[in-house]
Structure formats: C-alpha cells, structure tokens
PDB file of N, CA and C in Angstrom:
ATOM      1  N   UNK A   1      41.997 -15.687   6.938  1.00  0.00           N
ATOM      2  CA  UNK A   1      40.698 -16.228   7.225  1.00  0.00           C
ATOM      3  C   UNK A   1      39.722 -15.773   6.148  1.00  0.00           C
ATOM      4  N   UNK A   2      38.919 -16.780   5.800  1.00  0.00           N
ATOM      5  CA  UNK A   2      37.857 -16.472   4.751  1.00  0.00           C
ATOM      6  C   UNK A   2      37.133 -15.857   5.101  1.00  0.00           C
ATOM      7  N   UNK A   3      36.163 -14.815   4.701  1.00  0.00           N
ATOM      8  CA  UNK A   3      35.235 -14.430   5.629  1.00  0.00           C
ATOM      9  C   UNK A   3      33.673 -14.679   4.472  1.00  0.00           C
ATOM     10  N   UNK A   4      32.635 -15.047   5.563  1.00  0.00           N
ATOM     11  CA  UNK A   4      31.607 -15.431   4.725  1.00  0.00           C
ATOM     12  C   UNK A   4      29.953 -14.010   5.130  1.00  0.00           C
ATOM     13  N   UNK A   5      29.538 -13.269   3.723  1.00  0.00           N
ATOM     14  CA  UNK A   5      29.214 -12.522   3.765  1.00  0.00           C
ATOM     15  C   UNK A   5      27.748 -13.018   4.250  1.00  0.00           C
ATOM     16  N   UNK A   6      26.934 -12.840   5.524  1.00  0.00           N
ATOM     17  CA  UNK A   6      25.726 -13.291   5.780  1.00  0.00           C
ATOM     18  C   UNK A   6      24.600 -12.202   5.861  1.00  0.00           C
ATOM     19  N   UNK A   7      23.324 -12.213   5.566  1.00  0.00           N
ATOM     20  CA  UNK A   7      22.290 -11.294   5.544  1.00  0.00           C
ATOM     21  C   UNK A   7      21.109 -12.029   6.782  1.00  0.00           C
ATOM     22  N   UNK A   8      20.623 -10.556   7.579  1.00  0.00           N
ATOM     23  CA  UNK A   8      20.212 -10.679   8.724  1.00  0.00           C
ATOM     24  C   UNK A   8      18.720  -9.810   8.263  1.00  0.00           C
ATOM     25  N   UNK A   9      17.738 -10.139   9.046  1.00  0.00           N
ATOM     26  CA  UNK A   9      16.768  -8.762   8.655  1.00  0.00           C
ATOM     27  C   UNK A   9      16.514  -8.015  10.261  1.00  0.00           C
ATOM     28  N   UNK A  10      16.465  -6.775  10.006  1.00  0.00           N
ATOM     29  CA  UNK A  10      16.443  -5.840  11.437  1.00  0.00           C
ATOM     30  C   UNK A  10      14.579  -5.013  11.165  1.00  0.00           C
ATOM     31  N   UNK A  11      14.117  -5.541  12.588  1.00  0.00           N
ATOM     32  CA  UNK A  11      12.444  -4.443  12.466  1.00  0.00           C
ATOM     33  C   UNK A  11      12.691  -3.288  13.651  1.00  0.00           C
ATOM     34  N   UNK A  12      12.383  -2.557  12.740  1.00  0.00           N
ATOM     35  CA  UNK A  12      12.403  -0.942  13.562  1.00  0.00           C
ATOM     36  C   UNK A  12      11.695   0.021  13.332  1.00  0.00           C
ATOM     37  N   UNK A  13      11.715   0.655  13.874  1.00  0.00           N
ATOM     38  CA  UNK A  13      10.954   2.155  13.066  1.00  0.00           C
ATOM     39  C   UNK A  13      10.859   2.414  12.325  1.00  0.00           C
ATOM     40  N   UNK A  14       9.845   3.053  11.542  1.00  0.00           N
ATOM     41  CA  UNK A  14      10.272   3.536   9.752  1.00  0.00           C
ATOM     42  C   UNK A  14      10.947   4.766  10.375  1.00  0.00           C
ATOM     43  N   UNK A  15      10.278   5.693  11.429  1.00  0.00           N
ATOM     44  CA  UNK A  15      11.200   7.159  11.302  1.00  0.00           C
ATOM     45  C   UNK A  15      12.568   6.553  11.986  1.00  0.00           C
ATOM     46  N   UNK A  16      13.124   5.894  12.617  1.00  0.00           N
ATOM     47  CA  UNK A  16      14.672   5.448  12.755  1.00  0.00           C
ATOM     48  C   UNK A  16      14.975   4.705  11.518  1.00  0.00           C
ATOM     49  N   UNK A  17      14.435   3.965  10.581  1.00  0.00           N
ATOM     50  CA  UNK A  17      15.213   3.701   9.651  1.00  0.00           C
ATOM     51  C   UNK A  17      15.014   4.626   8.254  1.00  0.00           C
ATOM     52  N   UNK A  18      14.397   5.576   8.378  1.00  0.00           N
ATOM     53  CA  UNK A  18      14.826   6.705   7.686  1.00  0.00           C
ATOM     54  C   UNK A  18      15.712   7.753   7.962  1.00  0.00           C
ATOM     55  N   UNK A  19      16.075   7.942   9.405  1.00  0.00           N
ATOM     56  CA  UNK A  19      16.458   9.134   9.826  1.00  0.00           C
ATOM     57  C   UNK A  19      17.969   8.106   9.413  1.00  0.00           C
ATOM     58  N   UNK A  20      18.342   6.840   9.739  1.00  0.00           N
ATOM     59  CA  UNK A  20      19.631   6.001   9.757  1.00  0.00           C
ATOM     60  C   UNK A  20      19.796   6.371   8.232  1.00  0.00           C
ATOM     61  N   UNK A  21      18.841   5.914   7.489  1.00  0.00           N
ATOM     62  CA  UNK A  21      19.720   6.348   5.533  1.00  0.00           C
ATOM     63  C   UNK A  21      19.230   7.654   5.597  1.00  0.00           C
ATOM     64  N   UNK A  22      19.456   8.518   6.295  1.00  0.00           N
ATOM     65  CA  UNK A  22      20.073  10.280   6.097  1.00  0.00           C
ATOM     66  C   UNK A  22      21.318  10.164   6.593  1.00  0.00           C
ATOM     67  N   UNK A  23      21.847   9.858   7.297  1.00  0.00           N
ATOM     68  CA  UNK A  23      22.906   9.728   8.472  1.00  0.00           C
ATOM     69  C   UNK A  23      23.728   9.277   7.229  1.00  0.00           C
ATOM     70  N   UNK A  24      23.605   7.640   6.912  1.00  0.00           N
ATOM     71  CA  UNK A  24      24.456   7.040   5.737  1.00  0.00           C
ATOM     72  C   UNK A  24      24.327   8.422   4.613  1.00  0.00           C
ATOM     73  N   UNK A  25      23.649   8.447   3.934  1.00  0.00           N
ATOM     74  CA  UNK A  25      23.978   9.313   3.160  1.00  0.00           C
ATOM     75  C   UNK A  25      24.775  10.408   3.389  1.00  0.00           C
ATOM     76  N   UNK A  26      24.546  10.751   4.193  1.00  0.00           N
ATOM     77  CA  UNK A  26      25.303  12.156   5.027  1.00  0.00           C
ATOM     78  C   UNK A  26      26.596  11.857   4.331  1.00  0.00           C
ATOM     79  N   UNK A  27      27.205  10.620   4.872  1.00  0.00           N
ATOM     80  CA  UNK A  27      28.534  10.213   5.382  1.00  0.00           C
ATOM     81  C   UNK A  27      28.674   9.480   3.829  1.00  0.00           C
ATOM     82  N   UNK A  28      28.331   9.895   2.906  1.00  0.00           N
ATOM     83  CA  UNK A  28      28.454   9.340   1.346  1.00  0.00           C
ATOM     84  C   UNK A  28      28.490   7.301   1.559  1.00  0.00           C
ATOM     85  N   UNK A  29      27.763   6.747   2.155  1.00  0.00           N
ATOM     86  CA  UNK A  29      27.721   5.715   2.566  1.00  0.00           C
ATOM     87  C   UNK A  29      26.166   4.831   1.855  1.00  0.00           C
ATOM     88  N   UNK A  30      26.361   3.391   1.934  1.00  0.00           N
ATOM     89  CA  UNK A  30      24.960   2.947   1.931  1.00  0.00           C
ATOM     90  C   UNK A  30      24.627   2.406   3.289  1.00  0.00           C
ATOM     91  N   UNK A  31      23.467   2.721   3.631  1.00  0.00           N
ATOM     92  CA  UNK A  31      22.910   1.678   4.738  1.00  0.00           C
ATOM     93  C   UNK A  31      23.277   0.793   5.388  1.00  0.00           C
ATOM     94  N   UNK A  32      24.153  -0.255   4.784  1.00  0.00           N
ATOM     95  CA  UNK A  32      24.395  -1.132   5.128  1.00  0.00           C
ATOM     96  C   UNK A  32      25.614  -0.979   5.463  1.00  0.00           C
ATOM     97  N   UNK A  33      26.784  -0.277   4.353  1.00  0.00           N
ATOM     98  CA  UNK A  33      28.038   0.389   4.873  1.00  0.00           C
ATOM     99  C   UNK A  33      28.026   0.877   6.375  1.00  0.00           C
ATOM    100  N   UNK A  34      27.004   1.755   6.600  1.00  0.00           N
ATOM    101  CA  UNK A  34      26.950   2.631   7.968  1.00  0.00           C
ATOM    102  C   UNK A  34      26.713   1.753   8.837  1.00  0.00           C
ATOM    103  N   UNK A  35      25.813   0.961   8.860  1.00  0.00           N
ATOM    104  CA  UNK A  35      25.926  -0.251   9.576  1.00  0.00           C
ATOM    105  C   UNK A  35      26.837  -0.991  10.326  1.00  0.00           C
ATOM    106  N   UNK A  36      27.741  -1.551   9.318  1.00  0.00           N
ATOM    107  CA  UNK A  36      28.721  -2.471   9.327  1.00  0.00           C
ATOM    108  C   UNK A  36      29.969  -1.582  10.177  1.00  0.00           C
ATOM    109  N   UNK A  37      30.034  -0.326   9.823  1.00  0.00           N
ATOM    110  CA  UNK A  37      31.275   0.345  10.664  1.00  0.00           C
ATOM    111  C   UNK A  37      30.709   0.613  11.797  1.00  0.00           C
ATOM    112  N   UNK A  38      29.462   0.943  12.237  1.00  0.00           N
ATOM    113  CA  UNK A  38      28.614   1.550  13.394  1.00  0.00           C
ATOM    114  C   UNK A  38      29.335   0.155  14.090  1.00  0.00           C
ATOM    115  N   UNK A  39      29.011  -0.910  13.886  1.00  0.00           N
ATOM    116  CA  UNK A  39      29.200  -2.526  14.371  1.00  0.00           C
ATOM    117  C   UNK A  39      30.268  -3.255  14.845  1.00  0.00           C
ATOM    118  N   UNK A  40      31.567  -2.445  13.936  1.00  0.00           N
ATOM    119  CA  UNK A  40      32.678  -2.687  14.227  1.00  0.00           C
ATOM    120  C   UNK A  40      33.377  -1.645  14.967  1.00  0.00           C
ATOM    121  N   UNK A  41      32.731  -0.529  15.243  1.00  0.00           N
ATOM    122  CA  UNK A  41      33.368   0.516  16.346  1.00  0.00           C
ATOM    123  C   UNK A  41      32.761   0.360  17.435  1.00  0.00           C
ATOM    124  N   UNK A  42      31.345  -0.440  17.665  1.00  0.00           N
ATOM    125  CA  UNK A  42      30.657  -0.986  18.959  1.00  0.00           C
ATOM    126  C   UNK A  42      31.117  -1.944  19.838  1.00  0.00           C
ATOM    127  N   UNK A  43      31.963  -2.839  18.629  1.00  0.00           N
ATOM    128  CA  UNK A  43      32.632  -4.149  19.325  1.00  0.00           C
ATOM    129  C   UNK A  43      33.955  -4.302  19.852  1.00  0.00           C
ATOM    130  N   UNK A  44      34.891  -2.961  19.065  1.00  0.00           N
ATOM    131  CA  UNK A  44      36.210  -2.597  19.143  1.00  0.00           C
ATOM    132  C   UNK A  44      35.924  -1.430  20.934  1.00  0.00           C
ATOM    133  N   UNK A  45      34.930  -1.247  21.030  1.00  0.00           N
ATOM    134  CA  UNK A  45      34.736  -0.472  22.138  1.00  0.00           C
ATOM    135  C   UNK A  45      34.421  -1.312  23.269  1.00  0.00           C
ATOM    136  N   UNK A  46      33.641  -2.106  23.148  1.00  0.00           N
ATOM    137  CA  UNK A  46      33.137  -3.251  23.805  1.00  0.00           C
ATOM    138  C   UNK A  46      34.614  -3.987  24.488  1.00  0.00           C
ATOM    139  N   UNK A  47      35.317  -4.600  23.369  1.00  0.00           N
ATOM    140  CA  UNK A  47      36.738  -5.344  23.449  1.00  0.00           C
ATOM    141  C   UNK A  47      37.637  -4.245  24.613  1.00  0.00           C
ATOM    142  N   UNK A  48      37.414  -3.032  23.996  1.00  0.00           N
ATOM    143  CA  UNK A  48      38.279  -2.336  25.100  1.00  0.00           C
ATOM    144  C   UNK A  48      38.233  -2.215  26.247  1.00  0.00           C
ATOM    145  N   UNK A  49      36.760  -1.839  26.765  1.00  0.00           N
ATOM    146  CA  UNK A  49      36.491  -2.005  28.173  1.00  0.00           C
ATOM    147  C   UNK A  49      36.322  -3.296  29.114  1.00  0.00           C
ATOM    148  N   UNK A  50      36.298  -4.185  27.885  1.00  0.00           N
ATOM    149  CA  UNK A  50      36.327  -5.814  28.247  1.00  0.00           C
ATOM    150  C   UNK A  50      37.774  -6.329  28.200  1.00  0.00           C
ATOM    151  N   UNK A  51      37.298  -7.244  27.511  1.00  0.00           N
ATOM    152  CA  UNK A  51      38.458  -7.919  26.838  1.00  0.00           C
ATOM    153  C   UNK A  51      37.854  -8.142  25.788  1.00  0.00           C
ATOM    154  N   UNK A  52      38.772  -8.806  24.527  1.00  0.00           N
ATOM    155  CA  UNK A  52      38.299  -9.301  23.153  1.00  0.00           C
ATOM    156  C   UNK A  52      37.825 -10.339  23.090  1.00  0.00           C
ATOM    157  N   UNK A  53      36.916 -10.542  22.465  1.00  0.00           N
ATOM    158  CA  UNK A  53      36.329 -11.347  22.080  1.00  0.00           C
ATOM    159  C   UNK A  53      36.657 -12.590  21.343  1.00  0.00           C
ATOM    160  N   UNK A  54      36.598 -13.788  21.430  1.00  0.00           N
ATOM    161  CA  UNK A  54      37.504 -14.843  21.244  1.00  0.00           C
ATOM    162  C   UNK A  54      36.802 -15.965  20.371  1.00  0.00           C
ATOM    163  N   UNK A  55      36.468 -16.060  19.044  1.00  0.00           N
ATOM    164  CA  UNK A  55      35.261 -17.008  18.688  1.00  0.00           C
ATOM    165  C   UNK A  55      36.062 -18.163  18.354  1.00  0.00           C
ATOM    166  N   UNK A  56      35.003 -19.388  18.225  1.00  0.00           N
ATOM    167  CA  UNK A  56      35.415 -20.615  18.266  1.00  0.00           C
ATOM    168  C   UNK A  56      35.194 -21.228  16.931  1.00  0.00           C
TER     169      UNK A  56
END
C-alpha cells in the first residue's frame, strides 16, 4: 500500500507544546517523529481493547 504523507495543524498551549519538543528531544526525536509514534501506540492500544480498525 502506498502511503500518502498529509500535514494537519494542532492549537495548544505554548507551555504543552514546549514541554512536548523537550520530551522529543529527550528521546533524540523531532516533534513530529514523537508525534507520529505517540499516535501509533494510541491506536495499536485502542485496536487492542477494541477491535482493529478497518478503513475503507
């Protein structure tokens, strides 16, 4: 499957989206890296206590 790379914009806190790129950095990561795994261990958790998720 192809996968197609899409950009979203998120409004939040400045002190949560500063304290989030310490965290990424922490973890030798960018922002968006930390993100993207935060996202895919939310949904893989989600799937577990559910079921998976099935797109069309």
């Amino acid at each position: 499957m192809m996968t197609k790379i899409v950009k979203f914009t998120l409004r939040t806190e400045s002190e949560l989206l500063q304290k989030f790129h310490f965290v990424a950095q922490y973890h030798g990561r960018s922002s968006n890296r930390e993100l993207e795994i935060l996202m895919k261990k939310h949904i893989a958790e989600f799937e577990r206590k559910h079921k998976k998720i099935v797109l069309e």
